[in-house]
Protein backbone atom coordinates (compact mmCIF):
# COMPACT_ATOMS: atom_id res chain seq x y z
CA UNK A 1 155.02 63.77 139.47
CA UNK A 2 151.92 61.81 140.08
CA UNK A 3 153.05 59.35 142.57
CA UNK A 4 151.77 59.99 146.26
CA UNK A 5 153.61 60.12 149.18
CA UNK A 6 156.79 58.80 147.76
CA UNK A 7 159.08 59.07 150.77
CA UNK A 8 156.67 56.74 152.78
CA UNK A 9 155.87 54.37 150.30
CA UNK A 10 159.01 52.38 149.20
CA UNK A 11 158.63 48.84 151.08
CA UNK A 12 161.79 47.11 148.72
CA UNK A 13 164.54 50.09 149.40
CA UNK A 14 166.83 48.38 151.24
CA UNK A 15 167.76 49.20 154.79
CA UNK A 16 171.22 50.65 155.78
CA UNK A 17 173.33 49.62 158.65
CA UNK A 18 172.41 52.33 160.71
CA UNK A 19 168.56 51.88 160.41
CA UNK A 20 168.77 47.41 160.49
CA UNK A 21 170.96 48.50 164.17
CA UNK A 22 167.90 50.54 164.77
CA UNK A 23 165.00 47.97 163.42
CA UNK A 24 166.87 45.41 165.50
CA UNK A 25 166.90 47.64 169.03
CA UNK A 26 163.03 48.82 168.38
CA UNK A 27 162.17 45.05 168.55
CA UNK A 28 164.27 43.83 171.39
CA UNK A 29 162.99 46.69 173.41
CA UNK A 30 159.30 46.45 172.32
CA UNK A 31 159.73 42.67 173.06
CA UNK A 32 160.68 43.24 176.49
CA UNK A 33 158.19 45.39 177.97
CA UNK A 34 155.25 43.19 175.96
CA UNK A 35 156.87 39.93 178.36
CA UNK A 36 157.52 42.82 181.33
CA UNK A 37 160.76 42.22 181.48
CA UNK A 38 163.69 45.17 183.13
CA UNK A 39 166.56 45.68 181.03
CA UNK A 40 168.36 44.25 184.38
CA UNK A 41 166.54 41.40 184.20
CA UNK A 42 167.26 40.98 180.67
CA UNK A 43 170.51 41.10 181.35
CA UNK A 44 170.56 38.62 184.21
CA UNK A 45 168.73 36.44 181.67
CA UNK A 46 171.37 36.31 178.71
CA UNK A 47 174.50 37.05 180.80
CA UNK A 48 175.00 40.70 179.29
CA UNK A 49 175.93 43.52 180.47
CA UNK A 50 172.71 46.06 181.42
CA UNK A 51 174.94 49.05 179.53
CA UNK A 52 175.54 46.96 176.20
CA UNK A 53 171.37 45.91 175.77
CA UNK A 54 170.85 49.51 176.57
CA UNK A 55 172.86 50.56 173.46
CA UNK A 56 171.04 48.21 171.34
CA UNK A 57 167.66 49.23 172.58
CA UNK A 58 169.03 52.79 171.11
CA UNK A 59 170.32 51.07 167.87
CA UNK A 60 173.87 52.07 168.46
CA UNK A 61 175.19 48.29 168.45
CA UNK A 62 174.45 45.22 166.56
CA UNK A 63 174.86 41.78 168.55
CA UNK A 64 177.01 39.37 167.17
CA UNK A 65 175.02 35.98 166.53
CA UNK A 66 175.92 34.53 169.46
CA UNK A 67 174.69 37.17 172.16
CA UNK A 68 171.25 37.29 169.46
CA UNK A 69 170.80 33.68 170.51
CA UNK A 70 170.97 34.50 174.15
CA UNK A 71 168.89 37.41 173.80
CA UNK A 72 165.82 35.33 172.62
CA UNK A 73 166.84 32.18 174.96
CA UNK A 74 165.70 35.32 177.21
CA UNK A 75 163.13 36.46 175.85
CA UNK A 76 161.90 32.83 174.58
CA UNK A 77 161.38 33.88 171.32
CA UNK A 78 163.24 32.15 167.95
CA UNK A 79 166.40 33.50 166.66
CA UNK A 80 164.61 34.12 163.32
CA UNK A 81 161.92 36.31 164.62
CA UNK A 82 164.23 38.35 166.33
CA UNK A 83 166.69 39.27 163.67
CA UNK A 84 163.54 39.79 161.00
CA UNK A 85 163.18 42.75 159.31
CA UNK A 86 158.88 41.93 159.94
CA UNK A 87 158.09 44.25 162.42
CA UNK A 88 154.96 44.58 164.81
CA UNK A 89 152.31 46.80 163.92
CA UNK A 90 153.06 49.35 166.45
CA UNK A 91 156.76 49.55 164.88
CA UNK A 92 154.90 50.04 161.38
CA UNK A 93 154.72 53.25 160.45
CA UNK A 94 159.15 53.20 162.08
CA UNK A 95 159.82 50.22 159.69
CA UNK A 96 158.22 52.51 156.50
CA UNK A 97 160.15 55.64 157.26
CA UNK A 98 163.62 53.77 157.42
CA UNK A 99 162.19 51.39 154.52
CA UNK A 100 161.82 54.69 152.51
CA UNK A 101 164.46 57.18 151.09
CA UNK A 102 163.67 59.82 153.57
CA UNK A 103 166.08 59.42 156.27
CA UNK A 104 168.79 59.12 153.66
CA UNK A 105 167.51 61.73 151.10
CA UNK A 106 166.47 64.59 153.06
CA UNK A 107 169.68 65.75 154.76
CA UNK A 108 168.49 66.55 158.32
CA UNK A 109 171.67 68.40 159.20
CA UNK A 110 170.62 71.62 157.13
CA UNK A 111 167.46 71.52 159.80
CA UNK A 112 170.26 71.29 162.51
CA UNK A 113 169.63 67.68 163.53
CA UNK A 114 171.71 64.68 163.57
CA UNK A 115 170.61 61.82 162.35
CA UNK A 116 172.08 59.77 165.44
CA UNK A 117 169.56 61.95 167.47
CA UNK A 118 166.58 61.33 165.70
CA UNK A 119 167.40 57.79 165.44
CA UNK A 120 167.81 57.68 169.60
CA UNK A 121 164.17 59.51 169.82
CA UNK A 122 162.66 56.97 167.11
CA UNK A 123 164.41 53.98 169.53
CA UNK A 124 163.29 56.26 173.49
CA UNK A 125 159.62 56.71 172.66
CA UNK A 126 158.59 54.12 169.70
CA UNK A 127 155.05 54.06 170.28
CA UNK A 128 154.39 57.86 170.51
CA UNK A 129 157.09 58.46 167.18
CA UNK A 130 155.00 55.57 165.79
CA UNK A 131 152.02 57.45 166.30
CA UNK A 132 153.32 60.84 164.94
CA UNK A 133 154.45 59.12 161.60
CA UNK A 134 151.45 57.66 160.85
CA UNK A 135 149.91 60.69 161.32
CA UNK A 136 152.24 62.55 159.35
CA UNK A 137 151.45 59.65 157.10
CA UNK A 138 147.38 59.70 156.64
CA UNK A 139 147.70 63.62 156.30
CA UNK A 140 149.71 63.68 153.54
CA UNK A 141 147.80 60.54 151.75
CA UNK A 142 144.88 63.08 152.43
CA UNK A 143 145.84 65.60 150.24
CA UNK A 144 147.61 63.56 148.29
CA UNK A 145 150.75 65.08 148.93
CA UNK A 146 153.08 64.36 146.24
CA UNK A 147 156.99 64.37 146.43
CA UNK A 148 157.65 67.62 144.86
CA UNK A 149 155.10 69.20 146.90
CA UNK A 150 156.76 67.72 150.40
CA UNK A 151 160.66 68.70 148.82
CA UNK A 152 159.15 71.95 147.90
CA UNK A 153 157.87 72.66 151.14
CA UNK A 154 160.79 71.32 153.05
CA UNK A 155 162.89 74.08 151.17
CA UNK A 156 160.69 76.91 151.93
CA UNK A 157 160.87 76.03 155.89
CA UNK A 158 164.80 76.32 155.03
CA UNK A 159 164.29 79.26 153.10
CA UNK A 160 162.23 81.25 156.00
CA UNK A 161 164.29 80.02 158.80
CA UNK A 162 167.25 82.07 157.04
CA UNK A 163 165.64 84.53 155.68
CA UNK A 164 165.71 83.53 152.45
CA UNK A 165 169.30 85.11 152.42
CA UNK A 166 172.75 82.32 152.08
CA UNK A 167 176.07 84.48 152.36
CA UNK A 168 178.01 81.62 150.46
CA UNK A 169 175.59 82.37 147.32
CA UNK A 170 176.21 85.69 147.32
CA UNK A 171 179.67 85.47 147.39
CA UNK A 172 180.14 82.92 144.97
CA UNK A 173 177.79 85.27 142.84
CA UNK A 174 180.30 88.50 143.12
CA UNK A 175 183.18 86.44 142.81
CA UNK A 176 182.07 85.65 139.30
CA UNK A 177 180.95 89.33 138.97
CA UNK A 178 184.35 90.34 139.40
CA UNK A 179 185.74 87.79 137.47
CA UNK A 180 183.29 88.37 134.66
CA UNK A 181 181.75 91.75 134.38
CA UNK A 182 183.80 94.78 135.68
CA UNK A 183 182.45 97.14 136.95
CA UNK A 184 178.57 98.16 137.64
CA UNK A 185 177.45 96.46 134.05
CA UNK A 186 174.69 94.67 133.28
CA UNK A 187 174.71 90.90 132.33
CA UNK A 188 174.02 90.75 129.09
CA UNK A 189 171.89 87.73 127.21
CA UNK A 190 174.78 88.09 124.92
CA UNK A 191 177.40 87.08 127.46
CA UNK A 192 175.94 84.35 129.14
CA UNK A 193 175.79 83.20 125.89
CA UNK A 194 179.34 83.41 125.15
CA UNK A 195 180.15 82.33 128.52
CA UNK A 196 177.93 78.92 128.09
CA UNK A 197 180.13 78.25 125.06
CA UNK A 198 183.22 79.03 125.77
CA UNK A 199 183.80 78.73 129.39
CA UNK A 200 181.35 75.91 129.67
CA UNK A 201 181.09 74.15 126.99
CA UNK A 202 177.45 73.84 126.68
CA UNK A 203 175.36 74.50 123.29
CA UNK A 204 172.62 76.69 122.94
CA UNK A 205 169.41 75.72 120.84
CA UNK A 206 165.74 76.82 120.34
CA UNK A 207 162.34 74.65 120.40
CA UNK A 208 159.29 76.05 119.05
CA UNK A 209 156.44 75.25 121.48
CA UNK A 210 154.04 75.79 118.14
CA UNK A 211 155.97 72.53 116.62
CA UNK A 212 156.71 70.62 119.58
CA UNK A 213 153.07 71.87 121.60
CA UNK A 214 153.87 69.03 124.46
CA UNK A 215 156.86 71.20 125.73
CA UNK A 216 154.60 73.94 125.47
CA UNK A 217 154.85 74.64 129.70
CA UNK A 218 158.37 74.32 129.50
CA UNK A 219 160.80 77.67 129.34
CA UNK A 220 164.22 75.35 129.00
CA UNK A 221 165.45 71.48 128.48
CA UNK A 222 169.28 71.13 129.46
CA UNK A 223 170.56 67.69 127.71
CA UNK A 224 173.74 66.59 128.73
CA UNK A 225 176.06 65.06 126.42
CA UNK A 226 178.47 62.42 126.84
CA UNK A 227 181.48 61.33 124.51
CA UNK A 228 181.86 64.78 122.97
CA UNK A 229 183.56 68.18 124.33
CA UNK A 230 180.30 69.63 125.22
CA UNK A 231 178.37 69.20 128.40
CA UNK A 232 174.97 69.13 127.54
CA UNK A 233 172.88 71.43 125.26
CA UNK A 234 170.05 74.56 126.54
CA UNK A 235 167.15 74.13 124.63
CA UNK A 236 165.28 77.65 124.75
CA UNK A 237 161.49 78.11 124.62
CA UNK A 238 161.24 80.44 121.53
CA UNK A 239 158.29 82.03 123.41
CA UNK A 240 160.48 83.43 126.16
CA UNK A 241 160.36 87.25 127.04
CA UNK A 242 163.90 89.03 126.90
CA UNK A 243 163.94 88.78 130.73
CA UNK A 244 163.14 85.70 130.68
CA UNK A 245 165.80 84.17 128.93
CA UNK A 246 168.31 86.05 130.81
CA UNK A 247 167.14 84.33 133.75
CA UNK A 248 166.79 80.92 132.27
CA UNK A 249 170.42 81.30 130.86
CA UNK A 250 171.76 82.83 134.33
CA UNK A 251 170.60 79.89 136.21
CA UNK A 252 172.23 77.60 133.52
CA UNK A 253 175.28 79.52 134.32
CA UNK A 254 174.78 79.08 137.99
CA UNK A 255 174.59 75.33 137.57
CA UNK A 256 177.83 75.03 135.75
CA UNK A 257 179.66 77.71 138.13
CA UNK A 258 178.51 75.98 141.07
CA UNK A 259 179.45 72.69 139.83
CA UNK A 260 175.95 71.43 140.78
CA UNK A 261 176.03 67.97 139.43
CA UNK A 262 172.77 66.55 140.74
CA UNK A 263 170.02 68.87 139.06
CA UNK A 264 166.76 68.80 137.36
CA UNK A 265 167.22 68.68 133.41
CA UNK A 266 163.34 70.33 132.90
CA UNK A 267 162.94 74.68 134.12
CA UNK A 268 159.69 73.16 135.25
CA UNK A 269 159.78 69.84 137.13
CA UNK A 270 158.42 66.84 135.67
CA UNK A 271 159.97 64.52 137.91
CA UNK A 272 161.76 64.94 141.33
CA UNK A 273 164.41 62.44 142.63
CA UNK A 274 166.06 63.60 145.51
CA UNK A 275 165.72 66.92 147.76
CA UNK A 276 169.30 67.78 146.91
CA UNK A 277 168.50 67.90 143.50
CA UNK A 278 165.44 70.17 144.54
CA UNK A 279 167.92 72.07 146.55
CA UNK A 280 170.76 72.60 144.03
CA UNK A 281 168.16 74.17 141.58
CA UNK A 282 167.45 76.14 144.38
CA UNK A 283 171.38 77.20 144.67
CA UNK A 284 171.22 77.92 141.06
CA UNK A 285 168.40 80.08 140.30
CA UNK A 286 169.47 82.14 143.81
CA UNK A 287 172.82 82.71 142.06
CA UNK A 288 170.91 84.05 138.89
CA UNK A 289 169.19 86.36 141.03
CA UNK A 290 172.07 87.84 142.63
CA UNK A 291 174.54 88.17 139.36
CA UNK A 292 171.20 89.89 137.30
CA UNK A 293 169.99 92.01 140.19
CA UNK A 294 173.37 93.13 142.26
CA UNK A 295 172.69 93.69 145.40
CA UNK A 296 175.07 96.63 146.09
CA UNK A 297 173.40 98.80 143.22
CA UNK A 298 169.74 97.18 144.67
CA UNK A 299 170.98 98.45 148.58
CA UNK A 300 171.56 101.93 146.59
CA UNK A 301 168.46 102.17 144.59
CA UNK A 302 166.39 100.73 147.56
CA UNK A 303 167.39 103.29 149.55
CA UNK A 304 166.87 106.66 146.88
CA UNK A 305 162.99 104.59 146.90
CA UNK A 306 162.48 105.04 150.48
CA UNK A 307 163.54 107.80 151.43
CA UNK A 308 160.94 109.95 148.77
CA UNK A 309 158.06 111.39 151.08
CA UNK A 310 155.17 109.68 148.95
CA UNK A 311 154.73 106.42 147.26
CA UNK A 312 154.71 106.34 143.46
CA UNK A 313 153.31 103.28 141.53
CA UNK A 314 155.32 104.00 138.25
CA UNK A 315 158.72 104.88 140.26
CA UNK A 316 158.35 101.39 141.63
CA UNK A 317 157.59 99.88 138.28
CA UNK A 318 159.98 101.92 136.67
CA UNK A 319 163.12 100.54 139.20
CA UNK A 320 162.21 96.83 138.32
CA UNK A 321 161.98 98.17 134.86
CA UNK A 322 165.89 99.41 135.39
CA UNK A 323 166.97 95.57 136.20
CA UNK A 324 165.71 93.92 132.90
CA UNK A 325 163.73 91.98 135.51
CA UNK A 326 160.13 90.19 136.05
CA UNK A 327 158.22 91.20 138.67
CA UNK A 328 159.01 88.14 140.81
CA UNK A 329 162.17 87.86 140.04
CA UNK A 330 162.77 91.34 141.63
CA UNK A 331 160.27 90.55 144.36
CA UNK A 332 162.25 87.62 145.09
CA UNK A 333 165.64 89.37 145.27
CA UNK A 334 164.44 91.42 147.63
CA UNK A 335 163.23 89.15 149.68
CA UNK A 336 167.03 87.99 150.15
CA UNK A 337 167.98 91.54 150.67
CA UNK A 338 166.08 93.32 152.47
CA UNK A 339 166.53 91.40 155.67
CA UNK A 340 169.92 91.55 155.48
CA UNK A 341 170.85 94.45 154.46
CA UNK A 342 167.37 97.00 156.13
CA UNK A 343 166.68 94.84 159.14
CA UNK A 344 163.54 94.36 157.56
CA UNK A 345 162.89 90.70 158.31
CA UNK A 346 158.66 90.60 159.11
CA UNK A 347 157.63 90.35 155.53
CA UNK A 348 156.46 87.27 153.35
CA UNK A 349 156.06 87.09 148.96
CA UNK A 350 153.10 85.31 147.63
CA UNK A 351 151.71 85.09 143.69
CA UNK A 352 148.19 84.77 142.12
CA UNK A 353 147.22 83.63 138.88
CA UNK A 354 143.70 84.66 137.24
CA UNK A 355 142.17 83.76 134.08
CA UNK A 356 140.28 87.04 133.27
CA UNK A 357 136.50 87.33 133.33
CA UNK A 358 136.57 84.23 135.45
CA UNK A 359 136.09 84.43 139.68
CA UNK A 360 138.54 81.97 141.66
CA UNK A 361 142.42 82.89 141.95
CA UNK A 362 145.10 80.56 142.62
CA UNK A 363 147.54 80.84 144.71
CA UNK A 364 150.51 79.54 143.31
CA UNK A 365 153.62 80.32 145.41
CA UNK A 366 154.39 81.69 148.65
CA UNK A 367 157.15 82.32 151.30
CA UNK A 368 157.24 83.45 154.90
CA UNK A 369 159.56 85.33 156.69
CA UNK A 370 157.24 87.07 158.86
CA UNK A 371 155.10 84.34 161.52
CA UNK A 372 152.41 86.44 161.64
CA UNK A 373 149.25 86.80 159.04
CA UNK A 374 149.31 86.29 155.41
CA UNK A 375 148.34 84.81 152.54
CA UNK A 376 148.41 80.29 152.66
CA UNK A 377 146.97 77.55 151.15
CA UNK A 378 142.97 77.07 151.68
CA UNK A 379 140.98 73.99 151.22
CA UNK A 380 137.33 75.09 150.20
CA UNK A 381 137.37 78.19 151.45
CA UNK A 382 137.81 81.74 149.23
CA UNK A 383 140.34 84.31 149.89
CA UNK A 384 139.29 87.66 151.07
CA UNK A 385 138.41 89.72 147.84
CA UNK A 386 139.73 93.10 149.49
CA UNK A 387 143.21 91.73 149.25
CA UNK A 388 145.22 94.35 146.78
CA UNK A 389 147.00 91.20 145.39
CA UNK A 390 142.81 90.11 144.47
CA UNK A 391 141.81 93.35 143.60
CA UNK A 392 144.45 94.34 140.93
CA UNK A 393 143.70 91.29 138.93
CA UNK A 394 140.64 92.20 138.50
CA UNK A 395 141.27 95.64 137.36
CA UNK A 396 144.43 94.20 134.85
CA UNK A 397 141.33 91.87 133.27
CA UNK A 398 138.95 94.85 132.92
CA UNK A 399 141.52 97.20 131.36
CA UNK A 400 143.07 93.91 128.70
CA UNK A 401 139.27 93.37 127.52
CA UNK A 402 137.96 97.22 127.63
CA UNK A 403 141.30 99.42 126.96
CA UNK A 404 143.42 97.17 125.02
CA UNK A 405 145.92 97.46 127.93
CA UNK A 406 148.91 95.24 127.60
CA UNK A 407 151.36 96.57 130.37
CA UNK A 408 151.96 96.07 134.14
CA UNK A 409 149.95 97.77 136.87
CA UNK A 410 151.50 98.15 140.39
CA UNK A 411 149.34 99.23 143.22
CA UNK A 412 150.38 99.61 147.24
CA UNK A 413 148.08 99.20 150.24
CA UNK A 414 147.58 99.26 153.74
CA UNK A 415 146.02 96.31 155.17
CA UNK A 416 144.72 96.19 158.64
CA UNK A 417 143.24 92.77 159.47
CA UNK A 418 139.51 92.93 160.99
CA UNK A 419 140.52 90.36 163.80
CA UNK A 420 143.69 91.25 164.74
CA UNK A 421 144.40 94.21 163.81
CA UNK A 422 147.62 93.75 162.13
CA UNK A 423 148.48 96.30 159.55
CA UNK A 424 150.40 95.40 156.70
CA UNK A 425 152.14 97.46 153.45
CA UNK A 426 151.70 95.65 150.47
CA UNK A 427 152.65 96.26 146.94
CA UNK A 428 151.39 94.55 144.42
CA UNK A 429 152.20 94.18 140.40
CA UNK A 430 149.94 92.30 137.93
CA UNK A 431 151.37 91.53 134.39
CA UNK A 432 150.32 89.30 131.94
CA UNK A 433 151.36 85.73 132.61
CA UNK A 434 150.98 83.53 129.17
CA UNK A 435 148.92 85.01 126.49
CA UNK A 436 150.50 82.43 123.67
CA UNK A 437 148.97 79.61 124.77
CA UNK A 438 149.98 76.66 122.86
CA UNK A 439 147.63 74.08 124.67
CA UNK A 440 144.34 75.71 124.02
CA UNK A 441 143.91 77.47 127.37
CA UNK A 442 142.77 80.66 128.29
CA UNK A 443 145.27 83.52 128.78
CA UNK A 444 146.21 84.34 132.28
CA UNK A 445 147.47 87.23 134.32
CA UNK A 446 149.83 87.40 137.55
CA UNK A 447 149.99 88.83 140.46
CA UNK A 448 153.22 89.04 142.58
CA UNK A 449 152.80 90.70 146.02
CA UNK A 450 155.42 92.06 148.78
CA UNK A 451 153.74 91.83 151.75
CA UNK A 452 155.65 94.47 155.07
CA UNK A 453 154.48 93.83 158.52
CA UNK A 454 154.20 97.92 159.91
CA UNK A 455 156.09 98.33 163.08
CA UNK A 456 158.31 100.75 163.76
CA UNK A 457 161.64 99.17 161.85
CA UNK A 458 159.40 99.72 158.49
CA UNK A 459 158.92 103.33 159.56
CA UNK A 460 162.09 104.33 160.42
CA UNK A 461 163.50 102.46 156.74
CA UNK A 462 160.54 103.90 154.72
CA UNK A 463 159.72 107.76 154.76
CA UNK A 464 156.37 108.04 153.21
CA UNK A 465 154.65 106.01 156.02
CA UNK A 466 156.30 108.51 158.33
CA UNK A 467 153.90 111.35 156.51
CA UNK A 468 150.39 112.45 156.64
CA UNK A 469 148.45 112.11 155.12
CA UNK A 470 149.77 108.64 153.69
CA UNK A 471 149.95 108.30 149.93
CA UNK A 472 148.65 105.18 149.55
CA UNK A 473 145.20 103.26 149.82
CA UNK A 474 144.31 102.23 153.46
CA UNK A 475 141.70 99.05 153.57
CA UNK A 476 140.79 96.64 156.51
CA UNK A 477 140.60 92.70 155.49
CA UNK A 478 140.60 89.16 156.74
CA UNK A 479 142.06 86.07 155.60
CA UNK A 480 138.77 84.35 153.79
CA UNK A 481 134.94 85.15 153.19
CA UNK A 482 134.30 81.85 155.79
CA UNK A 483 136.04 83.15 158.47
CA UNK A 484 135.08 87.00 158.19
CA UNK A 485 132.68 88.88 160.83
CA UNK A 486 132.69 92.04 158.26
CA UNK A 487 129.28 91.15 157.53
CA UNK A 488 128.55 94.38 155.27
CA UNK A 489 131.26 93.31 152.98
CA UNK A 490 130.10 94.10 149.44
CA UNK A 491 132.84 91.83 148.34
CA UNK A 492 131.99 88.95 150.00
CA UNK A 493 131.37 85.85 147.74
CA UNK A 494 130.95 83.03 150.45
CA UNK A 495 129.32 83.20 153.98
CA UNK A 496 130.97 82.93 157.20
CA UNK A 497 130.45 79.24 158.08
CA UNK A 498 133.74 78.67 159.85
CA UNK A 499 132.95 81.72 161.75
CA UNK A 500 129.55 80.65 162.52
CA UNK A 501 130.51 77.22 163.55
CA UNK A 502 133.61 78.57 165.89
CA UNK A 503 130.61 80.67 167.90
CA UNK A 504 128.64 77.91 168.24
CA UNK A 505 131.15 76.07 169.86
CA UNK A 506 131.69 79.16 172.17
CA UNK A 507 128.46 79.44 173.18
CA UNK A 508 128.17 75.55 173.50
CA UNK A 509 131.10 75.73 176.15
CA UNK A 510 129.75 78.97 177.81
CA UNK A 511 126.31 77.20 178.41
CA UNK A 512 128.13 74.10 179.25
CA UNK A 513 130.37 76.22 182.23
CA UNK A 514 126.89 77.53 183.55
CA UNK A 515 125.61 74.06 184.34
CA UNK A 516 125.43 73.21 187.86
């Protein structure tokens, strides 16, 4: 979706009740304290009572036409102006946030807030909220934030504030387990399938990306159907990997089983309307996670993998090998069980993609659980190139173009950051991403990374960090090549300027502390 800041920028959405109450008590008090008038005085002024402006002010009540005319008799204003929806330009950036669909859209309860307490701080402090929106405002126009990108983001912070882990989801998931598939059994491409048809009523269909190249980026289409027995119809990418479509289909599943009406139609968005429909694909592909990987026989298999005395790169491979699953997919699942379920809660999951032979790496998704260091967004600046996640790219490339490799590689380290000395496990895998690219683009790999803050919960869960001497790589890093005082760093591929220009500044304020 190309549109900027969509949330903010929708001056002809009409206003609900609640936010014209609000709009209305935002000007009545702004126009008081501009004439420096007490809400007593007021009062004394249009013959109301000081407790029924005060609930106005805080856009709880609406004046009847009547009391409006008395209330600018006081403040010798017109009726007109006063019951405008044209708004000062302090109240501005107030007017555009209940003009837009965000108040209604993004449903502030999940965050813990009512929206009758945001709208009372929007009506107590209107020139400081004022201030914060438009900020909020010319940052986002900055980067050009787009909807998805804010939605997205919004749904991580919900993600990371529960751990990525929703107890409804998983029992909704083993009730249709139980329902469905007895036993320990896997779920089987072949019934989903069935169960699409026959329980669902939706049709299942193929598109050739080589035909159709514009839906090349796409793995699935769901078009609904109306006047006929069926739902909709799955269009499949052709392309997909076995794994793939069993995820693609599981998540269609999860949609229907859920009853999730308001979805996207596209595996891939093209175009977001509403954070619940950003949130219910969330719900969806959370359930196909949790019916594909279970997480009883997960707990189980977790717990055979950490309790061997030395770490194994194919063992590891070998047990997301056992689910039928991508390496993120598992990655993510455990993400939602391994707080849960291990107390291990300081972690966080990022992903890379490369293009071989060529130097920059994208970071293309990435979740927090843990608040301390890891792996964000960067604006001109270059990731460290001793990160594990970096570094096994590079070796994937080198083994595709020289050794006609076309697996997975997995690789674990321990990495203590140069500043502040925070050690973290991570285990990495790198896979090829697309190599049957439809749309003339180079092939690129993936890296998918599980990042473990040490302390002493990690030791106690995982045995081979208990042993020495450890079985895996130990390496001391930083966050980028601009902000890195390793100056010997062989891998280094920009210099420190934000370094340089933070001790500056330092010694500028030392020097400046001297002067008498």
């Amino acid at each position: 979706m190309s549109v900027s800041l969509s949330p903010f920028n929708h001056p002809h959405v009409s206003l609900s009740s609640d936010h014209i109450r609000l709009l209305f008590g935002l000007k009545l008090r702004q126009l008081r304290l501009e004439k420096g008038i007490s809400v007593s005085e007021l009062a004394q002024r249009s013959g109301l009572a000081i407790s029924y402006i005060s609930e106005i002010e805080k856009g709880r009540k609406y004046p009847k036409a009547d009391k409006i005319s008395s209330l600018a008799g006081a403040l010798d204003v017109d009726y007109d102006t006063l019951v405008s929806l044209k708004v000062s330009k302090k109240l501005a950036p107030i007017a555009d946030l209940l003009r837009s669909k965000f108040l209604t859209e993004i449903p502030l309860e999940l965050f813990g807030i009512d929206p009758s307490d945001l709208l009372e701080l929007l009506a107590g402090a209107p020139d400081k909220v004022s201030a914060m929106i438009r900020t909020f405002m010319d940052i986002a126009l900055s980067y050009n934030m787009s909807v998805e990108r804010l939605y997205m983001t919004m749904l991580r912070s919900y993600q990371e504030i529960n751990d990525n882990h929703f107890d409804d989801i998983e029992a909704e998931a083993l009730r249709f387990l139980n329902e469905y598939v007895p036993g320990n059994q896997a779920v089987s491409v072949s019934l989903l399938t069935n169960l699409l048809k026959t329980r669902f009523n939706v049709n299942i269909a193929l598109f050739d990306p080589a035909v159709q190249p514009e839906l090349g980026s796409l793995r699935s289409v769901f078009r609904p159907e109306s006047g006929t027995s069926a739902r909709g119809t799955l269009h499949l990418n052709t392309t997909l990997s076995a794994a793939q479509q069993q995820y693609v289909m599981a998540r269609e599943v999860g949609f229907q089983y859920l009853n999730l009406k308001n979805r996207p139609y596209t595996y891939s968005y093209v175009e977001v309307d509403s954070f619940e429909q950003v949130f219910n694909n969330y719900k969806a592909s959370y359930f196909a996670g949790a019916v594909l990987i279970r997480r009883d026989v997960l707990v189980e298999r977790l717990t055979e993998l950490f309790a061997h005395d030395t770490w194994n790169n194919e063992r590891f491979l070998h047990l997301i090998e056992s689910f039928g699953a991508t390496p993120e997919r598992f990655f993510y699942r455990l993400s939602n069980v391994l707080p849960r379920d291990f107390g291990i809660d300081q972690l966080f999951f990022y992903r890379f993609n490369h293009t071989p032979g060529h130097t920059t790496f994208a970071l293309t998704k990435e979740m927090h659980l843990s608040r301390q260091q890891g792996p964000r967004g960067m604006v001109d600046e270059h990731f460290c190139r001793r990160w594990v996640a970096l570094t096994i790219l590079q070796e994937l490339g080198f083994m595709q173009m020289h050794k006609g490799f076309t697996g997975s590689l997995c690789q674990a380290q321990l990495s203590t950051y140069a500043d502040t000395g925070n050690t973290f496990l991570i285990i990495s895998v790198a896979h090829p991403h697309r190599t049957d690219r439809t749309d003339g683009s180079a092939a690129q790999n993936m890296s998918v990374s599980m990042c473990f803050a040490v302390n002493d919960t990690l030791r106690s869960k995982m045995k081979f960090l208990q042993k020495t001497p450890l079985s895996i790589t130990e390496r001391t890093v930083n966050e980028a090549c601009e902000r890195c005082g390793i100056f010997d760093c062989r891998e280094r591929v920009a210099p420190p300027t934000v370094l340089q220009k933070k001790r500056q500044t330092e010694a500028m304020k030392a020097s400046v502390s001297h002067l008498s």
